[in-house]
PDB file of N, CA and C in Angstrom:
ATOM      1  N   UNK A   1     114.005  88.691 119.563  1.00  0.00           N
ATOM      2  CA  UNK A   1     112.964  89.140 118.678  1.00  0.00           C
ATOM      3  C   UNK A   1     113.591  89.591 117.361  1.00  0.00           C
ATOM      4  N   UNK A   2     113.236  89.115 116.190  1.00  0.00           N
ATOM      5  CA  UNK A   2     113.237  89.490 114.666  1.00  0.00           C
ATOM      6  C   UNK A   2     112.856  90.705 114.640  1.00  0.00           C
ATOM      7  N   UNK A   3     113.887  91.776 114.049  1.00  0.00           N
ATOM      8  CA  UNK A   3     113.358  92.727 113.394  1.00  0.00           C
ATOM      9  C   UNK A   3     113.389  92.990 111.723  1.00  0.00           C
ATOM     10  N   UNK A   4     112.354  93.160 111.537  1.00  0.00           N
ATOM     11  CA  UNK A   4     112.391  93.357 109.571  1.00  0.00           C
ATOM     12  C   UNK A   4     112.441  94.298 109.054  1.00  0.00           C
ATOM     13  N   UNK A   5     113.269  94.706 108.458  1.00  0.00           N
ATOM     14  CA  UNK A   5     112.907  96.334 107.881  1.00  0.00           C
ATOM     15  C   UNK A   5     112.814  95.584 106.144  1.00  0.00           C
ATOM     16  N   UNK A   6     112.284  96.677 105.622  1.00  0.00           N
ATOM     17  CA  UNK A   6     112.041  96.224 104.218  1.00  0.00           C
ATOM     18  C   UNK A   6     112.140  97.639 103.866  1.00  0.00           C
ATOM     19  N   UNK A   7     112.972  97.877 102.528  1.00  0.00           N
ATOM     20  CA  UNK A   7     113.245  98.896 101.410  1.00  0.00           C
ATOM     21  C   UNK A   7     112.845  98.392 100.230  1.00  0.00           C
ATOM     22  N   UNK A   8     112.297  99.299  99.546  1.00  0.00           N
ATOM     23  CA  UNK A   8     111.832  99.171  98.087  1.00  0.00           C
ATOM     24  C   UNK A   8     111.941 100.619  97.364  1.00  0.00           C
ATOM     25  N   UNK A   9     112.119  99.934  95.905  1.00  0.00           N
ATOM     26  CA  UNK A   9     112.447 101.333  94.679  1.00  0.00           C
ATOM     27  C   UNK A   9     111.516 101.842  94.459  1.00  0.00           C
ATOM     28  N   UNK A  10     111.444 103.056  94.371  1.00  0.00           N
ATOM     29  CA  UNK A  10     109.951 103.589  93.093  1.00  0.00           C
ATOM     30  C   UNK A  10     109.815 103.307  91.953  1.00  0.00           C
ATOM     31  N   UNK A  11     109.202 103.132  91.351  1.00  0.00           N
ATOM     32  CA  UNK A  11     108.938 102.920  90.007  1.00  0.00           C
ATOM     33  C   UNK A  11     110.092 103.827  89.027  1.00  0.00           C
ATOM     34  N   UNK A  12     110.160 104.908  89.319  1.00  0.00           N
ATOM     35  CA  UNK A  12     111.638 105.463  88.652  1.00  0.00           C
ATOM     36  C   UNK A  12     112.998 104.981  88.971  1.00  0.00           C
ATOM     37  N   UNK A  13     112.906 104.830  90.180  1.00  0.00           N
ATOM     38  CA  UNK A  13     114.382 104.282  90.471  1.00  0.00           C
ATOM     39  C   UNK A  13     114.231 102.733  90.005  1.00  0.00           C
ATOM     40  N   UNK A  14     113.033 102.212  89.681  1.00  0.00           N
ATOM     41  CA  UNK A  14     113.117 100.709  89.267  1.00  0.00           C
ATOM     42  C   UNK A  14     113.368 100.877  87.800  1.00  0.00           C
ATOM     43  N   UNK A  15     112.735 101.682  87.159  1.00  0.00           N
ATOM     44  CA  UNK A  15     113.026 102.284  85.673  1.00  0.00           C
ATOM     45  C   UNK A  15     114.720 102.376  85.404  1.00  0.00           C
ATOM     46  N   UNK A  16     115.249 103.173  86.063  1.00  0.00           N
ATOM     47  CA  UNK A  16     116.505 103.752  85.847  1.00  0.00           C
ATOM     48  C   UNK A  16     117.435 102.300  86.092  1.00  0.00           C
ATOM     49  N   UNK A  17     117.285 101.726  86.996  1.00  0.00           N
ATOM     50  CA  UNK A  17     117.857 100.176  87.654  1.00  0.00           C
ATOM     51  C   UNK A  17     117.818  99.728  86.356  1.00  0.00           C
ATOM     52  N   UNK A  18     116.841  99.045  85.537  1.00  0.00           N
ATOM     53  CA  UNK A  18     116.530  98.158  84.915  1.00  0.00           C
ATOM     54  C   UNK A  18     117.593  98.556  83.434  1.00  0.00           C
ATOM     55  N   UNK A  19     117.196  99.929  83.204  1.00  0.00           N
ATOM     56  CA  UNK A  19     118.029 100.180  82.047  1.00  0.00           C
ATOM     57  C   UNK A  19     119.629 100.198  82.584  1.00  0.00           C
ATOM     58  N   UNK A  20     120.048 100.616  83.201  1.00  0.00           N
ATOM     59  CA  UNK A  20     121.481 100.535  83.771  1.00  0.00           C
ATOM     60  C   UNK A  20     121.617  98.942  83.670  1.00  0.00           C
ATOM     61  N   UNK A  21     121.334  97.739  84.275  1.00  0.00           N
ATOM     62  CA  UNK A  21     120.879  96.501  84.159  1.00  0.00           C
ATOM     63  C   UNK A  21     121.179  95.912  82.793  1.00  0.00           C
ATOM     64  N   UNK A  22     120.617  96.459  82.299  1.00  0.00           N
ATOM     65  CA  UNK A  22     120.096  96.570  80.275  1.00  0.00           C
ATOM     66  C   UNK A  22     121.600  96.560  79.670  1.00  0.00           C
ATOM     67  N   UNK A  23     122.241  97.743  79.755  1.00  0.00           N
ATOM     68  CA  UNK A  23     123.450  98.227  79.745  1.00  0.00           C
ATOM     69  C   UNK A  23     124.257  97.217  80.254  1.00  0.00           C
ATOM     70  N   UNK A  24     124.787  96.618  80.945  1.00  0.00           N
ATOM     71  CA  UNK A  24     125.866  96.079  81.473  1.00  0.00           C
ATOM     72  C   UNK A  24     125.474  94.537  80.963  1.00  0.00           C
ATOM     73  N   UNK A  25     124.347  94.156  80.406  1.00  0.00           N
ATOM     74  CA  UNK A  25     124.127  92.832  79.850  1.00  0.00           C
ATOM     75  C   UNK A  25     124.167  93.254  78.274  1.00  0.00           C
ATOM     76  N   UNK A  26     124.745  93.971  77.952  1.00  0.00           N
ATOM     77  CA  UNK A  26     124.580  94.250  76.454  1.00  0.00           C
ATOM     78  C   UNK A  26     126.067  94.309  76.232  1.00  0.00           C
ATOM     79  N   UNK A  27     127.052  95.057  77.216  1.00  0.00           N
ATOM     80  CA  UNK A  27     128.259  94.978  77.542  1.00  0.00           C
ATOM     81  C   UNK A  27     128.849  93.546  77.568  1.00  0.00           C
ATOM     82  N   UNK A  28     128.410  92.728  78.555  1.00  0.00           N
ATOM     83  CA  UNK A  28     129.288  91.680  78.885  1.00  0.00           C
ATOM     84  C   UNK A  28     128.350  90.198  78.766  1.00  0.00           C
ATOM     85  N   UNK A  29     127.243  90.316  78.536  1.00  0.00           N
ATOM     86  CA  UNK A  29     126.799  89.708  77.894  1.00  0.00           C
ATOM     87  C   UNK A  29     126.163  88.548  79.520  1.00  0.00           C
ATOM     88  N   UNK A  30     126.163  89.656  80.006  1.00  0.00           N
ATOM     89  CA  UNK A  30     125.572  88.709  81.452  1.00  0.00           C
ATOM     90  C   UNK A  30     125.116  89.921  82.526  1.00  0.00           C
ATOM     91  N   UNK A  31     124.262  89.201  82.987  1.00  0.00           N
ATOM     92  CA  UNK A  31     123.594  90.623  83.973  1.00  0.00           C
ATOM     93  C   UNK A  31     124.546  90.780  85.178  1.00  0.00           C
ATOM     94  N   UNK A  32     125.030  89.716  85.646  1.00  0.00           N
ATOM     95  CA  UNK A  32     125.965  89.605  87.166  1.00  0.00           C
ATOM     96  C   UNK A  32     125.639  89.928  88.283  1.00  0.00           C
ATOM     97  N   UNK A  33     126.317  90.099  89.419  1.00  0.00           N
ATOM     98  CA  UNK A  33     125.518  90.089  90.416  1.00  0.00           C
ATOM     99  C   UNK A  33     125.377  91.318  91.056  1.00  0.00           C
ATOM    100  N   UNK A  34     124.202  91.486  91.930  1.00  0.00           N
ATOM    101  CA  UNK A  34     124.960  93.185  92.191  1.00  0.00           C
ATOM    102  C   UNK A  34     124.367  94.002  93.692  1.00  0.00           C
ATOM    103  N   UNK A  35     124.934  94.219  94.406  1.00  0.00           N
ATOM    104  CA  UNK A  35     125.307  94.762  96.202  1.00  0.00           C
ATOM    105  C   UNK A  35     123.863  96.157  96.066  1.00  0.00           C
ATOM    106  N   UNK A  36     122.616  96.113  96.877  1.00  0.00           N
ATOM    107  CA  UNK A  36     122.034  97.147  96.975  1.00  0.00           C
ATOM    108  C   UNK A  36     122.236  97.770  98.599  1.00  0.00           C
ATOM    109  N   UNK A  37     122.413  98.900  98.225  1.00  0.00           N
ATOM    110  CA  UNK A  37     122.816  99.530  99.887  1.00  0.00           C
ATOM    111  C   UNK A  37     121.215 100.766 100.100  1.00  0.00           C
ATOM    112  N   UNK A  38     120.938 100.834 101.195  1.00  0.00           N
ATOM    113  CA  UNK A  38     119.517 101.757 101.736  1.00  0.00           C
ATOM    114  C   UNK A  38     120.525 101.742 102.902  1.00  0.00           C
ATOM    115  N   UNK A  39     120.618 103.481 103.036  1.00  0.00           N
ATOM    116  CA  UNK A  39     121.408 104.091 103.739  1.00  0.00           C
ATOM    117  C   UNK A  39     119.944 105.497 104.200  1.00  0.00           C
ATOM    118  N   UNK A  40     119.093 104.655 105.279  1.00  0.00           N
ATOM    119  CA  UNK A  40     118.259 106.396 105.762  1.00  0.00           C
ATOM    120  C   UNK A  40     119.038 107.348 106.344  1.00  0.00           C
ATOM    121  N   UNK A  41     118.474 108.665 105.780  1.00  0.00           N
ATOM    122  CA  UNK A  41     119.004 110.216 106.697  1.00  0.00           C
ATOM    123  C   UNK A  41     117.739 110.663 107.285  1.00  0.00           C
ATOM    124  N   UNK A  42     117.778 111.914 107.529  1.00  0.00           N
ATOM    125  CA  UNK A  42     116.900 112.928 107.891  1.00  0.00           C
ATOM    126  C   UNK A  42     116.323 113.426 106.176  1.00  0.00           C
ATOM    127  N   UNK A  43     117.212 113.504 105.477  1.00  0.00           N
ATOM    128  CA  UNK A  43     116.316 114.008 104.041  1.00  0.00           C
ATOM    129  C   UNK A  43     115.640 112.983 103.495  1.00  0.00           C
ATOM    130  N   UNK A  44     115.974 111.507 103.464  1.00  0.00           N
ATOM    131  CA  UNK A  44     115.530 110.487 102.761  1.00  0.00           C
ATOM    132  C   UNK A  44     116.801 109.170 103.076  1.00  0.00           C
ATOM    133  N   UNK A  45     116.051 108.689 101.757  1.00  0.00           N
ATOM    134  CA  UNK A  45     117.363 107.284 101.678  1.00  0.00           C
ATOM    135  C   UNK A  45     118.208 107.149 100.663  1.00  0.00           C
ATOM    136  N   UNK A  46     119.695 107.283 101.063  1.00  0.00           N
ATOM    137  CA  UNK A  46     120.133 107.166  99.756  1.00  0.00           C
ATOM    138  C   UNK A  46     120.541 105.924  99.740  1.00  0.00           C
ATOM    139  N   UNK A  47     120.153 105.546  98.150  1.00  0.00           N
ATOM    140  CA  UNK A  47     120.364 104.251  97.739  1.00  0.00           C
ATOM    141  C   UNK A  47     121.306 103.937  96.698  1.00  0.00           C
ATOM    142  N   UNK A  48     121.838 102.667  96.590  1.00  0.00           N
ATOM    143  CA  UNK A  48     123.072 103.036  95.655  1.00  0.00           C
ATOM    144  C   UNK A  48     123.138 101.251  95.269  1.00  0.00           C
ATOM    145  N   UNK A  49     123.908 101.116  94.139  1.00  0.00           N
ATOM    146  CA  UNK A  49     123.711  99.291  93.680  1.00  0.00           C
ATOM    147  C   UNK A  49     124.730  99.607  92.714  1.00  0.00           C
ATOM    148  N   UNK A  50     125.655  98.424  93.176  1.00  0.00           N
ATOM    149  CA  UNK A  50     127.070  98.298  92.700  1.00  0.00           C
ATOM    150  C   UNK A  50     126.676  96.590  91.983  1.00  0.00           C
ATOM    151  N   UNK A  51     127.563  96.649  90.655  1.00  0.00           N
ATOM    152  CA  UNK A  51     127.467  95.524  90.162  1.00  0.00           C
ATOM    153  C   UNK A  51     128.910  94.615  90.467  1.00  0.00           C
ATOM    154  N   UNK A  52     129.054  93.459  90.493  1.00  0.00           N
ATOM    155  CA  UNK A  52     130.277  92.719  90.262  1.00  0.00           C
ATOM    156  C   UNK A  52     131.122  93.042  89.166  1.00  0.00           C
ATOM    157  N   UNK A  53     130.174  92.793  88.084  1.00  0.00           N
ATOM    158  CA  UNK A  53     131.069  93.279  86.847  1.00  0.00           C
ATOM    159  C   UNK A  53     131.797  94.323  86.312  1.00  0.00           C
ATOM    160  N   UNK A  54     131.035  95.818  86.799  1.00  0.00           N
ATOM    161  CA  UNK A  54     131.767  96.870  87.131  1.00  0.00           C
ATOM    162  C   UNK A  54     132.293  97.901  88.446  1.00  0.00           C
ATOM    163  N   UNK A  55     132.858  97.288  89.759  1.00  0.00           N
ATOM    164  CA  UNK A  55     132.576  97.687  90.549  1.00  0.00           C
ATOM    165  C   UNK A  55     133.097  99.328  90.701  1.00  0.00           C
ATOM    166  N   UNK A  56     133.519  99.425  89.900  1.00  0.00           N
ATOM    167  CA  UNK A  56     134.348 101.487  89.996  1.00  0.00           C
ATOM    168  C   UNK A  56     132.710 102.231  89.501  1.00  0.00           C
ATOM    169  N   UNK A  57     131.567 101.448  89.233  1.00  0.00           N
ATOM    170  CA  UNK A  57     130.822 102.728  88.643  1.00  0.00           C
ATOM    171  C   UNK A  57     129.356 101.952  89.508  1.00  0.00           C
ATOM    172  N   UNK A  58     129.142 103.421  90.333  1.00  0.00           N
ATOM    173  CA  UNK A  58     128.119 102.570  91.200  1.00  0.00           C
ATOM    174  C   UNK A  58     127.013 103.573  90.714  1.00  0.00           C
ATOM    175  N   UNK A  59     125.572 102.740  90.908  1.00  0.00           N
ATOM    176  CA  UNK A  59     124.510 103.677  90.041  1.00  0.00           C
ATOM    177  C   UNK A  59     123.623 104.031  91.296  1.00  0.00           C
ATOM    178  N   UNK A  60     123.873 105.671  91.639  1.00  0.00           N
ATOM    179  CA  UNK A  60     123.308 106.476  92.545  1.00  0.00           C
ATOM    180  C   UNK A  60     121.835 106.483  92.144  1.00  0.00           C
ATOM    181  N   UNK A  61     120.311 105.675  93.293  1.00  0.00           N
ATOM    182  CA  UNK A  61     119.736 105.582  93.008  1.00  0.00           C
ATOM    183  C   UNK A  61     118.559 106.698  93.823  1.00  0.00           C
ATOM    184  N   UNK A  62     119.386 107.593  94.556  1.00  0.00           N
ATOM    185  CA  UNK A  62     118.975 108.042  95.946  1.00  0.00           C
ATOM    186  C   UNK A  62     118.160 109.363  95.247  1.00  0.00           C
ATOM    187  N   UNK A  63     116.714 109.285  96.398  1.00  0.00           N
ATOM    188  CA  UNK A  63     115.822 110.308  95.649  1.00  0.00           C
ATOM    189  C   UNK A  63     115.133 111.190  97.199  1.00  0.00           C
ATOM    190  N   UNK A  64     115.883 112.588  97.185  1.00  0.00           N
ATOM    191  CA  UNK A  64     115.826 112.962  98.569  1.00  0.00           C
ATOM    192  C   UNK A  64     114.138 113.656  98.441  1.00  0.00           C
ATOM    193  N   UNK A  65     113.778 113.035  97.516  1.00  0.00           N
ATOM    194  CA  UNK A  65     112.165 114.092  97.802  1.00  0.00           C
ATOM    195  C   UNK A  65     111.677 112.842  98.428  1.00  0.00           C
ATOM    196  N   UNK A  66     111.841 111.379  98.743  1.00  0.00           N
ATOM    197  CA  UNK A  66     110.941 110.152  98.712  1.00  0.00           C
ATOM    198  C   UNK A  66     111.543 109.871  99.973  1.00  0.00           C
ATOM    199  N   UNK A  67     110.309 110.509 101.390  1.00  0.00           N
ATOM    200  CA  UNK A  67     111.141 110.004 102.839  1.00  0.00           C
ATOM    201  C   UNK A  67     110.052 108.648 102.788  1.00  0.00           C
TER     202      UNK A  67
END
């Protein structure tokens, strides 16, 4: 049996994504590719999205008020 889980951003964390996004195509002149991790706790999910192009700076997307 298939199990599906599905994660999605809020509208802020899609906000904040997009400009970070923005940033690194203004930099290098290409958006590139980039690793999203959904890690649930007991407080929430922390979420986090690492790009190829810069992998030392990962953009903490995790919002512990949003279980």
């Amino acid at each position: 049996m298939d199990e599906q889980v599905i994660f999605a951003l809020s509208e802020e964390q899609s906000k904040k994504l997009s400009i970070w996004k923005e940033a690194i195509n203004t930099i290098y002149g290409v958006y590139g590719s980039y690793t999203y991790s959904f890690r649930p706790t007991t407080y929430g999910t922390v979420v986090s999205v690492e790009s190829d192009l810069v992998p030392d700076r990962i953009l903490d997307l995790t919002n512990v008020d949003n279980k």
